[in-house]
Protein backbone atom coordinates (compact mmCIF):
# COMPACT_ATOMS: atom_id res chain seq x y z
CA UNK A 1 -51.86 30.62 47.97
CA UNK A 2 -52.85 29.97 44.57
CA UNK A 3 -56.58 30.00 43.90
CA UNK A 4 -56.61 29.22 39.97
CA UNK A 5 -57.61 26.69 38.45
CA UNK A 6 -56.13 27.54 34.76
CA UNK A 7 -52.94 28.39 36.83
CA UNK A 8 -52.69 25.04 38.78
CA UNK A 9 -54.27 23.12 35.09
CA UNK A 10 -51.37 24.91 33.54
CA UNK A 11 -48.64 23.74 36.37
CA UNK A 12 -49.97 20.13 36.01
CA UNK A 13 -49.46 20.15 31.99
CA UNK A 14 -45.42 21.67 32.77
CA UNK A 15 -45.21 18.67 35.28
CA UNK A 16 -45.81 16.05 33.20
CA UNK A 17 -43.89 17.92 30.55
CA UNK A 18 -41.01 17.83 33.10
CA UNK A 19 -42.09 14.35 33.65
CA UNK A 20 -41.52 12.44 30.09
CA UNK A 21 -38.12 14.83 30.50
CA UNK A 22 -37.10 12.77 33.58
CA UNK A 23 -37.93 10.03 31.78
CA UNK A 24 -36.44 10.71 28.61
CA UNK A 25 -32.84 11.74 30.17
CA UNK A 26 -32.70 8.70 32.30
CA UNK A 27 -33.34 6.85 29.42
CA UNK A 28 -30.88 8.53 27.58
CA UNK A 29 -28.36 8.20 30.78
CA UNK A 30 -28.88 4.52 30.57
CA UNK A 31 -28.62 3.93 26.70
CA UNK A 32 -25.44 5.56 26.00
CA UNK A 33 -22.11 3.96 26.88
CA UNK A 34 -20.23 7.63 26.44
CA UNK A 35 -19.25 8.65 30.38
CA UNK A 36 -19.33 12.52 29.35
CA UNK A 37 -23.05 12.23 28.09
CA UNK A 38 -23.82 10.17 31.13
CA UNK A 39 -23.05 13.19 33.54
CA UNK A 40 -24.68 15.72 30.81
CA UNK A 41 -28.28 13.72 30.76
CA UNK A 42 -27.87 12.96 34.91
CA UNK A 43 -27.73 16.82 35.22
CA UNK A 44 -30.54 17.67 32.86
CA UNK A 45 -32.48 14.42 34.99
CA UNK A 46 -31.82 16.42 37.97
CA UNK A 47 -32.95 19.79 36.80
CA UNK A 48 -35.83 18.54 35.53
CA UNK A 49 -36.72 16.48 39.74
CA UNK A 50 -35.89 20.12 41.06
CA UNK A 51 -38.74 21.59 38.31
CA UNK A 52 -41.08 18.99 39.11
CA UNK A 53 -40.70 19.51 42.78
CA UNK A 54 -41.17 22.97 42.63
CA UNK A 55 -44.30 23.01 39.99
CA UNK A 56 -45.69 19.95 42.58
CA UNK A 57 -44.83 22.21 45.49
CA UNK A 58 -47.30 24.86 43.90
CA UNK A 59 -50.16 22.42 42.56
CA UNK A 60 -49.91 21.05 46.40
CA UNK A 61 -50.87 24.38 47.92
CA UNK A 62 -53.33 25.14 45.84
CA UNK A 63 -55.08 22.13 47.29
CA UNK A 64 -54.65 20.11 43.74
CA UNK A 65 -52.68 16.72 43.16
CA UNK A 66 -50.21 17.14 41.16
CA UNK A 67 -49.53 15.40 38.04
CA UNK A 68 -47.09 11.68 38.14
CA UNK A 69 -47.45 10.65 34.99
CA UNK A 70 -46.23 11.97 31.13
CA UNK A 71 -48.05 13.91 28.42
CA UNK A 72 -49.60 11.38 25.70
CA UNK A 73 -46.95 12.66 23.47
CA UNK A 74 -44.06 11.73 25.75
CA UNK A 75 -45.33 7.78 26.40
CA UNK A 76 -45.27 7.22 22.60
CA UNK A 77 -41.81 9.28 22.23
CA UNK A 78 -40.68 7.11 25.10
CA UNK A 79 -41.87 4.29 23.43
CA UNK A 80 -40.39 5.24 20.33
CA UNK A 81 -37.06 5.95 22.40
CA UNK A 82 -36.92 2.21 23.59
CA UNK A 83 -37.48 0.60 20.28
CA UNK A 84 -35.21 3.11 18.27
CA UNK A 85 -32.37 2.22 21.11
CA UNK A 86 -32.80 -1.63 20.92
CA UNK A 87 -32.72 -1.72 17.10
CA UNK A 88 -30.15 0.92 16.77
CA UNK A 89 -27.94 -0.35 19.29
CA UNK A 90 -28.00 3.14 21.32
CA UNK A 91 -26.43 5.34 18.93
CA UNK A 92 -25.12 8.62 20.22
CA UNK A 93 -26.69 10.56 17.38
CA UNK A 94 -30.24 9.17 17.51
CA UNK A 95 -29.78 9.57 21.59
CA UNK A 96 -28.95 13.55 21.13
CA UNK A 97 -31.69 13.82 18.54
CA UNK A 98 -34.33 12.84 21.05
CA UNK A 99 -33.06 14.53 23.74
CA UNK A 100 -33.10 17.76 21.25
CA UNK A 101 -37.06 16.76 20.45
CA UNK A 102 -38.03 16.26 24.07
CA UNK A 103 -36.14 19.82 25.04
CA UNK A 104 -37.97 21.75 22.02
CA UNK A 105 -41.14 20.33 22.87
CA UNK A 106 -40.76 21.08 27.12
CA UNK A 107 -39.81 25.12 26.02
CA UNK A 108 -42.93 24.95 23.33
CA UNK A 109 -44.61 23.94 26.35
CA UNK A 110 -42.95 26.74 28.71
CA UNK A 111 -43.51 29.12 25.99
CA UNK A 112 -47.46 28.56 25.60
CA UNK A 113 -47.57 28.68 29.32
CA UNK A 114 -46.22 31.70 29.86
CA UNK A 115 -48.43 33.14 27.32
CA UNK A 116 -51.63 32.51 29.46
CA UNK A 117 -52.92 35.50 31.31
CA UNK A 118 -53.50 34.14 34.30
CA UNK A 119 -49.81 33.11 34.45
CA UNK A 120 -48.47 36.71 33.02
CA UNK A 121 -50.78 38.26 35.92
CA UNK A 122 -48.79 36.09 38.93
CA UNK A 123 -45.84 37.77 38.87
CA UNK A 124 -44.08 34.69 40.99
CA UNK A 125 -45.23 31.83 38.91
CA UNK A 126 -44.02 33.62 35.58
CA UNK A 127 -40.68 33.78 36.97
CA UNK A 128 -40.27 30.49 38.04
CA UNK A 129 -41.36 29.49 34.52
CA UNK A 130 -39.26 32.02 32.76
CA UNK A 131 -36.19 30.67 35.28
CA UNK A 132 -36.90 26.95 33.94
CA UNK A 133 -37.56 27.54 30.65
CA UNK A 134 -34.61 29.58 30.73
CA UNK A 135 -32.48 26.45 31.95
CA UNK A 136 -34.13 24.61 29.44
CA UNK A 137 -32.96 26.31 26.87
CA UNK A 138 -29.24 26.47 27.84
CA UNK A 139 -29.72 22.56 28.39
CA UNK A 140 -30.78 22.21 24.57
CA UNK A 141 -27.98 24.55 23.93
CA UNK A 142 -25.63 22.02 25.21
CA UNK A 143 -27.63 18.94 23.50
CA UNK A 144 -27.47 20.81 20.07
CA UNK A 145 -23.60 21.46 20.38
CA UNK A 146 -23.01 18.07 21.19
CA UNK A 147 -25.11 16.61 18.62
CA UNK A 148 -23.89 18.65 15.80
CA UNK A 149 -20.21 17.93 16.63
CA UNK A 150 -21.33 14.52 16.30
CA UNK A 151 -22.43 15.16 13.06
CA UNK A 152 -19.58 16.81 11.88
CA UNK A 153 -16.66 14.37 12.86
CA UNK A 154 -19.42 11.79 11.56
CA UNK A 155 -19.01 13.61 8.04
CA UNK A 156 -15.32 14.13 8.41
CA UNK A 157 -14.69 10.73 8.83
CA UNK A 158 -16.78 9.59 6.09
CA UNK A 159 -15.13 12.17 3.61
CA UNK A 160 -11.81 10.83 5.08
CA UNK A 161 -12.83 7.14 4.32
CA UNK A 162 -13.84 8.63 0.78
CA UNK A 163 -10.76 9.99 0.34
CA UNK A 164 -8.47 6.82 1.61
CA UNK A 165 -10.55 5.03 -1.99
């Protein structure tokens, strides 16, 4: 049983880091009209309800509640998400390019977590963190491909249309 409070403090901040991620990709799932990025973002939802079950599962048996909301950050990026989408008219580039914020900021997150010594001394905790940030990381692997193929055939058609003048 965990006993810490900087450990189960530190669990609550990657839950509601995990949190405005839920949020963000089922934003993201529901703003986009392309079927392939529907599937991507419900995946990367999903990972991020197993996360937050486990982290919860941890805060819970160290007698703490665990965390439902987001990080202050994530409401306004949320926020910002919702008014970018309904003035932009859910454009698959602006869609990656949040999803690519939200993951950087969740493995900052990870990363500053997993630099606290009570964490690095619980050998079970760091490797559930090093696991998720780990899947984090292949997941903004997958956003960044995406989104810079976008902006490629976004640039090839434009030097096409240049070219057709």
């Amino acid at each position: 049983m965990i006993q810490n409070e900087v450990i189960t403090r530190t669990l609550n901040e990657l839950l509601r880091i995990n949190n405005d991620r839920l949020s963000g990709y089922q934003i993201a799932a529901s703003d986009t009209k392309d079927e392939g990025l529907k599937v991507i973002f419900s995946s990367m939802y999903n990972e991020s309800v197993n996360f937050a079950e486990t982290l919860a599962a941890y805060i819970r048996e160290a007698g703490e509640i665990p965390a439902n909301e987001g990080t202050l950050v994530g409401i306004l990026h949320q926020a910002w998400l919702n008014f970018k989408a309904a003035v932009v008219g859910n454009d698959r580039n602006g869609i990656l390019s949040s999803c690519e914020f939200g993951d950087e900021a969740a493995i900052e997150a990870y990363q500053a977590a997993l630099e606290v010594e009570d964490i690095q001394a619980n050998a079970e905790i760091k490797g559930v963190l090093l696991g998720q940030k780990g899947s984090i990381e292949q997941s903004l692997k997958v956003i960044q491909s995406l989104h810079h193929s976008q902006a490629a055939n976004t640039y090839e058609q434009e030097t096409m249309k240049l070219m057709e003048e």
